[in-house]
Every structure is written in structure tokens, then in C-alpha cells.
PDB file of N, CA and C in Angstrom:
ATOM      1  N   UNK A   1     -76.759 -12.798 -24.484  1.00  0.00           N
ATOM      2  CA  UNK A   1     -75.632 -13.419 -23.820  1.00  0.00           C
ATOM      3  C   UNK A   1     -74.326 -12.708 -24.193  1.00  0.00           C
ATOM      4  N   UNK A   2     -74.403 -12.213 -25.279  1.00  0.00           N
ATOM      5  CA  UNK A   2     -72.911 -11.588 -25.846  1.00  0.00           C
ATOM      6  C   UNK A   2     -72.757 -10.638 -25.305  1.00  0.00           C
ATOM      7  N   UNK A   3     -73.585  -9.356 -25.599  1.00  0.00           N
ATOM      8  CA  UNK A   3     -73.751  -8.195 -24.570  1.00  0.00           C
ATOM      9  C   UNK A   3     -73.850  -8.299 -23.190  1.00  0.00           C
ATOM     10  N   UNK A   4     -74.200  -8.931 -22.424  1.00  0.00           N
ATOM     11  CA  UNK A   4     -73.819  -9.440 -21.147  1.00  0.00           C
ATOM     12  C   UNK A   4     -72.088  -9.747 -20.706  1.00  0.00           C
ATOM     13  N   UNK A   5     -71.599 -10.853 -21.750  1.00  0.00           N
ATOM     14  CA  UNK A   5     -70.610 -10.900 -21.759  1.00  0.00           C
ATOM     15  C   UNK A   5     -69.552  -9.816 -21.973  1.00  0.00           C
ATOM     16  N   UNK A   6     -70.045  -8.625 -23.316  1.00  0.00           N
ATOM     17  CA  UNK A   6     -68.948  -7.715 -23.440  1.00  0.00           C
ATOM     18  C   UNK A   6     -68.839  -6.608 -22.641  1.00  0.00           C
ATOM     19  N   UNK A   7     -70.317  -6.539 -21.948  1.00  0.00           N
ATOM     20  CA  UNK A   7     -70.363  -5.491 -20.798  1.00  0.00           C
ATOM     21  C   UNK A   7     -69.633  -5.780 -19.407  1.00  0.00           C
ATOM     22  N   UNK A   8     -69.647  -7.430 -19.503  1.00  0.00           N
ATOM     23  CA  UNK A   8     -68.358  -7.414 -17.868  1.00  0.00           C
ATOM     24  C   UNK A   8     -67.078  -7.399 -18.517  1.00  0.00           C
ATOM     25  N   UNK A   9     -66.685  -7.553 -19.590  1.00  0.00           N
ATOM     26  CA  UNK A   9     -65.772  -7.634 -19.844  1.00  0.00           C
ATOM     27  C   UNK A   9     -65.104  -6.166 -20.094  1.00  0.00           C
ATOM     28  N   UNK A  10     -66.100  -4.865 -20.200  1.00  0.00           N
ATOM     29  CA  UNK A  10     -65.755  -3.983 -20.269  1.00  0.00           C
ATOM     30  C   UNK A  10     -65.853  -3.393 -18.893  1.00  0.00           C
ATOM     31  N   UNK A  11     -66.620  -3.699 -18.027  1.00  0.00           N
ATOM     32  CA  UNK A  11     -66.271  -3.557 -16.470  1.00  0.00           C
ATOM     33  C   UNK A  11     -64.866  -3.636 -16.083  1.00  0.00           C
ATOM     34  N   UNK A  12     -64.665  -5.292 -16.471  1.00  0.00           N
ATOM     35  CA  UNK A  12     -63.186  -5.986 -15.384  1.00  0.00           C
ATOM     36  C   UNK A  12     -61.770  -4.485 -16.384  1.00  0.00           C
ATOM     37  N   UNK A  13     -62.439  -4.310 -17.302  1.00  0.00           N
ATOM     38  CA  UNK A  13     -60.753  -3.334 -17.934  1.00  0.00           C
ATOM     39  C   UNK A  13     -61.240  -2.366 -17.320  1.00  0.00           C
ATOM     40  N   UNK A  14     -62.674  -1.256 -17.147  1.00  0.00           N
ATOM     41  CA  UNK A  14     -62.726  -0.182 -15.984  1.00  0.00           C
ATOM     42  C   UNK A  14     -61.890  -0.135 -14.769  1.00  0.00           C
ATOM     43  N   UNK A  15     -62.440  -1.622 -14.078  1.00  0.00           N
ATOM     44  CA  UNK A  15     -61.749  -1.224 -13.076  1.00  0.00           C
ATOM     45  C   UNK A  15     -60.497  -2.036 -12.738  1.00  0.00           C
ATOM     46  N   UNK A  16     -59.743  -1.971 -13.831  1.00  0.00           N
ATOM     47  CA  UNK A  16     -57.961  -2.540 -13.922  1.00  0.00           C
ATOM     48  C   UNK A  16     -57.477  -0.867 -13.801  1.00  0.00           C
ATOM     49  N   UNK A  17     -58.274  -0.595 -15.005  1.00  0.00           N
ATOM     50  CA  UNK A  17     -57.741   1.233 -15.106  1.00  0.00           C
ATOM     51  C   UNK A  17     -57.986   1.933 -13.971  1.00  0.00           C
ATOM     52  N   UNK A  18     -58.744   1.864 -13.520  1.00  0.00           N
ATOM     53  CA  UNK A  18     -59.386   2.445 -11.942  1.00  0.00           C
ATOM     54  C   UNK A  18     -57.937   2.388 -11.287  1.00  0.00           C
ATOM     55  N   UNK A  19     -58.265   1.190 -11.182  1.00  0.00           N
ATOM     56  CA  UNK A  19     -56.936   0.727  -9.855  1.00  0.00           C
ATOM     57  C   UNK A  19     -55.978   1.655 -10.252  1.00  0.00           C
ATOM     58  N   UNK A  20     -55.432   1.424 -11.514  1.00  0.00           N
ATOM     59  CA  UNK A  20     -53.773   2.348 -11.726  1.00  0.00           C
ATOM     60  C   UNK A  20     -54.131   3.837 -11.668  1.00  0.00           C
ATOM     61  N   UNK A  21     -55.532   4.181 -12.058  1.00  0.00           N
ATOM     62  CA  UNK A  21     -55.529   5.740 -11.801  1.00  0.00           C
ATOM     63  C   UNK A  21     -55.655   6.100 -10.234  1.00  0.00           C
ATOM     64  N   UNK A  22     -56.289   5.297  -9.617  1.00  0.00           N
ATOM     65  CA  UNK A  22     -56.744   5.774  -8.638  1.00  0.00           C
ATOM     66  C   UNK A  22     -55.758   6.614  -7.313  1.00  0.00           C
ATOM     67  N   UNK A  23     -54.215   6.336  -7.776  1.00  0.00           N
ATOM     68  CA  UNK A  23     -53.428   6.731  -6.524  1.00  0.00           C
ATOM     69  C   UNK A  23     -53.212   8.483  -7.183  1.00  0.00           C
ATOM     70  N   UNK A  24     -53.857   8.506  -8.568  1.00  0.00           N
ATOM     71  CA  UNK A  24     -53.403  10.012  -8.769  1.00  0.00           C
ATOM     72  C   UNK A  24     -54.684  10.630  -9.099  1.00  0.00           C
ATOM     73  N   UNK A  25     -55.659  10.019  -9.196  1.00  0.00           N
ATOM     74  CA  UNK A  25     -57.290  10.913  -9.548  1.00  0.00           C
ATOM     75  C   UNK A  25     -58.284  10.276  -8.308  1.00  0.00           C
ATOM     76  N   UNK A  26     -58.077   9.427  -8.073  1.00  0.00           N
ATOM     77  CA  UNK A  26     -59.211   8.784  -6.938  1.00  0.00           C
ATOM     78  C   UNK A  26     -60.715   8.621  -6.866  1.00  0.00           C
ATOM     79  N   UNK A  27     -61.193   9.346  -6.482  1.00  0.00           N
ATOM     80  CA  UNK A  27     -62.884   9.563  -6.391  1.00  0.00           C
ATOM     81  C   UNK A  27     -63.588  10.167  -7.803  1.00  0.00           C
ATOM     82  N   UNK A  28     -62.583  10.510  -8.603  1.00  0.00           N
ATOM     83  CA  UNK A  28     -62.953  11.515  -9.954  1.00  0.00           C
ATOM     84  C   UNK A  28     -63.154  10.572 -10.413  1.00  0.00           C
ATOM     85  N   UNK A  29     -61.979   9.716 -11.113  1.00  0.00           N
ATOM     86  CA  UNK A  29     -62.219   8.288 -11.888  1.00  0.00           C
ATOM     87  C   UNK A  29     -63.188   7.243 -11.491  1.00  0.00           C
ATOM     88  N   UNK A  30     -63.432   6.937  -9.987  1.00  0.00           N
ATOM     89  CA  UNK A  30     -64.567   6.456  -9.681  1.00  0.00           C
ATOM     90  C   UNK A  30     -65.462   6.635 -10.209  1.00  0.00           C
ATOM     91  N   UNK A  31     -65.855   7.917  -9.817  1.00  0.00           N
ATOM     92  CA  UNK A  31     -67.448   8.236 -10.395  1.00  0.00           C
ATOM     93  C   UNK A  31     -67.287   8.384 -12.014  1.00  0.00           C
ATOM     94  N   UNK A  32     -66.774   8.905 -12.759  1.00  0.00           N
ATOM     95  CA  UNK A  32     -66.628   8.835 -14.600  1.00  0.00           C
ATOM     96  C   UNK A  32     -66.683   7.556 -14.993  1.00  0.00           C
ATOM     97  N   UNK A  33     -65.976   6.564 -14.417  1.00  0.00           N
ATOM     98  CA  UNK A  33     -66.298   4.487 -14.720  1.00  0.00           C
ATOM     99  C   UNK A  33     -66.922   4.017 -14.352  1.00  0.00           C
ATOM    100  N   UNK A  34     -67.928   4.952 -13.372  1.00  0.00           N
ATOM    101  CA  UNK A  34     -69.097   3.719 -13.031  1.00  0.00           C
ATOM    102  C   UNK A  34     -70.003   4.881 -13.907  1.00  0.00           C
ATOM    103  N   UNK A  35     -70.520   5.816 -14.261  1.00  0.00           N
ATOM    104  CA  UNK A  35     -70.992   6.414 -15.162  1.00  0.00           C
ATOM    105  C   UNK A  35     -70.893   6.150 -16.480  1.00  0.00           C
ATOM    106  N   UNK A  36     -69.731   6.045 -17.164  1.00  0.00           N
ATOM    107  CA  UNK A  36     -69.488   5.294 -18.402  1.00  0.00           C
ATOM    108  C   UNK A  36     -70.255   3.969 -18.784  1.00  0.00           C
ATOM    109  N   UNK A  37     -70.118   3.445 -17.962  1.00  0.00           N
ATOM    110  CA  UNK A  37     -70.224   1.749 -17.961  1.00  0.00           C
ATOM    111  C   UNK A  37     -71.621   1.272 -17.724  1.00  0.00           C
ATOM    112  N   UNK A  38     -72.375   2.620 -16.768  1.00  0.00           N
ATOM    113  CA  UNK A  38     -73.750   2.259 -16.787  1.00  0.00           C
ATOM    114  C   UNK A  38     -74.389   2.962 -18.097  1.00  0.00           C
ATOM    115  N   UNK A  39     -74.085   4.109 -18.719  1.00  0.00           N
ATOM    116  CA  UNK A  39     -74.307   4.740 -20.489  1.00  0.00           C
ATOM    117  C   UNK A  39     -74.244   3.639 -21.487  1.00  0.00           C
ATOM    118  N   UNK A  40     -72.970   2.987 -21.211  1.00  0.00           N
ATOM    119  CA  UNK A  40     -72.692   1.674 -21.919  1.00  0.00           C
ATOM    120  C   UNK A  40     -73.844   0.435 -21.961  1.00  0.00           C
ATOM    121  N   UNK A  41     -73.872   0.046 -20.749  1.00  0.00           N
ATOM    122  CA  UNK A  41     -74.512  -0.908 -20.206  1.00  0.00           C
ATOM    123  C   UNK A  41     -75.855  -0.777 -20.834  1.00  0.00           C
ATOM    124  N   UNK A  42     -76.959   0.017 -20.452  1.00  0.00           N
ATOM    125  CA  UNK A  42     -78.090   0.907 -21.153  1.00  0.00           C
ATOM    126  C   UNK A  42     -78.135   0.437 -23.185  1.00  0.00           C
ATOM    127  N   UNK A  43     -77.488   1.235 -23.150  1.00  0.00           N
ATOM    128  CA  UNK A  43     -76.731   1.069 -24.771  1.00  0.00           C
ATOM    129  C   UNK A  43     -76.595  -0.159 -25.665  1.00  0.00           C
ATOM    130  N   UNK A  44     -76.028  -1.100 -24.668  1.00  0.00           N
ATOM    131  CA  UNK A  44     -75.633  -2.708 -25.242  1.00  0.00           C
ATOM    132  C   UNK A  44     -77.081  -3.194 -24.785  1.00  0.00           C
ATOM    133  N   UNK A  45     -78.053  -3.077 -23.697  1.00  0.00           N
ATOM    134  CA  UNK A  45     -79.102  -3.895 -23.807  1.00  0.00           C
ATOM    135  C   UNK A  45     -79.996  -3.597 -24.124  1.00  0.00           C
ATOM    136  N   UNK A  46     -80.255  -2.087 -25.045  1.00  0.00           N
ATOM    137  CA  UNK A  46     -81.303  -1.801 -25.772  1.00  0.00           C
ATOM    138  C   UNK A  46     -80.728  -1.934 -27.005  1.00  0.00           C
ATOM    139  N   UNK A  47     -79.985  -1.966 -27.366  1.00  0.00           N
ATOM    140  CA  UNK A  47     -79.525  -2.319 -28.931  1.00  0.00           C
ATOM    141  C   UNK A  47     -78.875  -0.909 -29.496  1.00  0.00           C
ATOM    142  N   UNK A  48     -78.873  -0.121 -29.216  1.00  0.00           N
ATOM    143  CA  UNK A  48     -78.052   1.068 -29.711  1.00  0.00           C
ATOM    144  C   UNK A  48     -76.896   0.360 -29.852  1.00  0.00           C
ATOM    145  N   UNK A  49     -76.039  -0.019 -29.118  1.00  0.00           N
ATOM    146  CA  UNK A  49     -74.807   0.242 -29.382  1.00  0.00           C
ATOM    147  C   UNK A  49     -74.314  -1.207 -29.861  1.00  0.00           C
TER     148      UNK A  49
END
């Protein structure tokens, strides 16, 4: 439940940052935060991280 929890919670700040990058990187930052977040994601529900 915690890892569930800290993984959206590390989503909703991805894509806050998204938003403000996006008028000067766009499609770059897209794809690097949804890449991150699924490494992450992986990570928090096998117990590595």
C-alpha cells in the first residue's frame, strides 16, 4: 500500500514538472518521465528500491 502510494505520488510531481517543462522541451521530457517512473515503479514493487 505504501509503495503504491509513493509511486503516485511520485507520478502527480512528474507530471507538475512535465507541465512547466513542457513549453521549452516537450516530447523529450515526455518520454524521460514516463521512463523514469516506470524504472521506479518496477523498483518500488519488487523491493529494490
Amino acid at each position: 500500500m505504501l509503495a503504491t502510494t509513493l509511486l503516485h505520488g511520485a507520478r502527480i510531481g512528474l507530471g507538475y514538472g512535465l507541465g512547466v517543462a513542457s513549453k521549452r522541451y516537450g516530447a523529450m521530457m515526455s518520454r524521460a518521465a514516463g521512463g523514469m517512473a516506470a524504472v521506479a515503479g518496477v523498483g518500488i514493487l519488487t523491493g529494490v528500491l
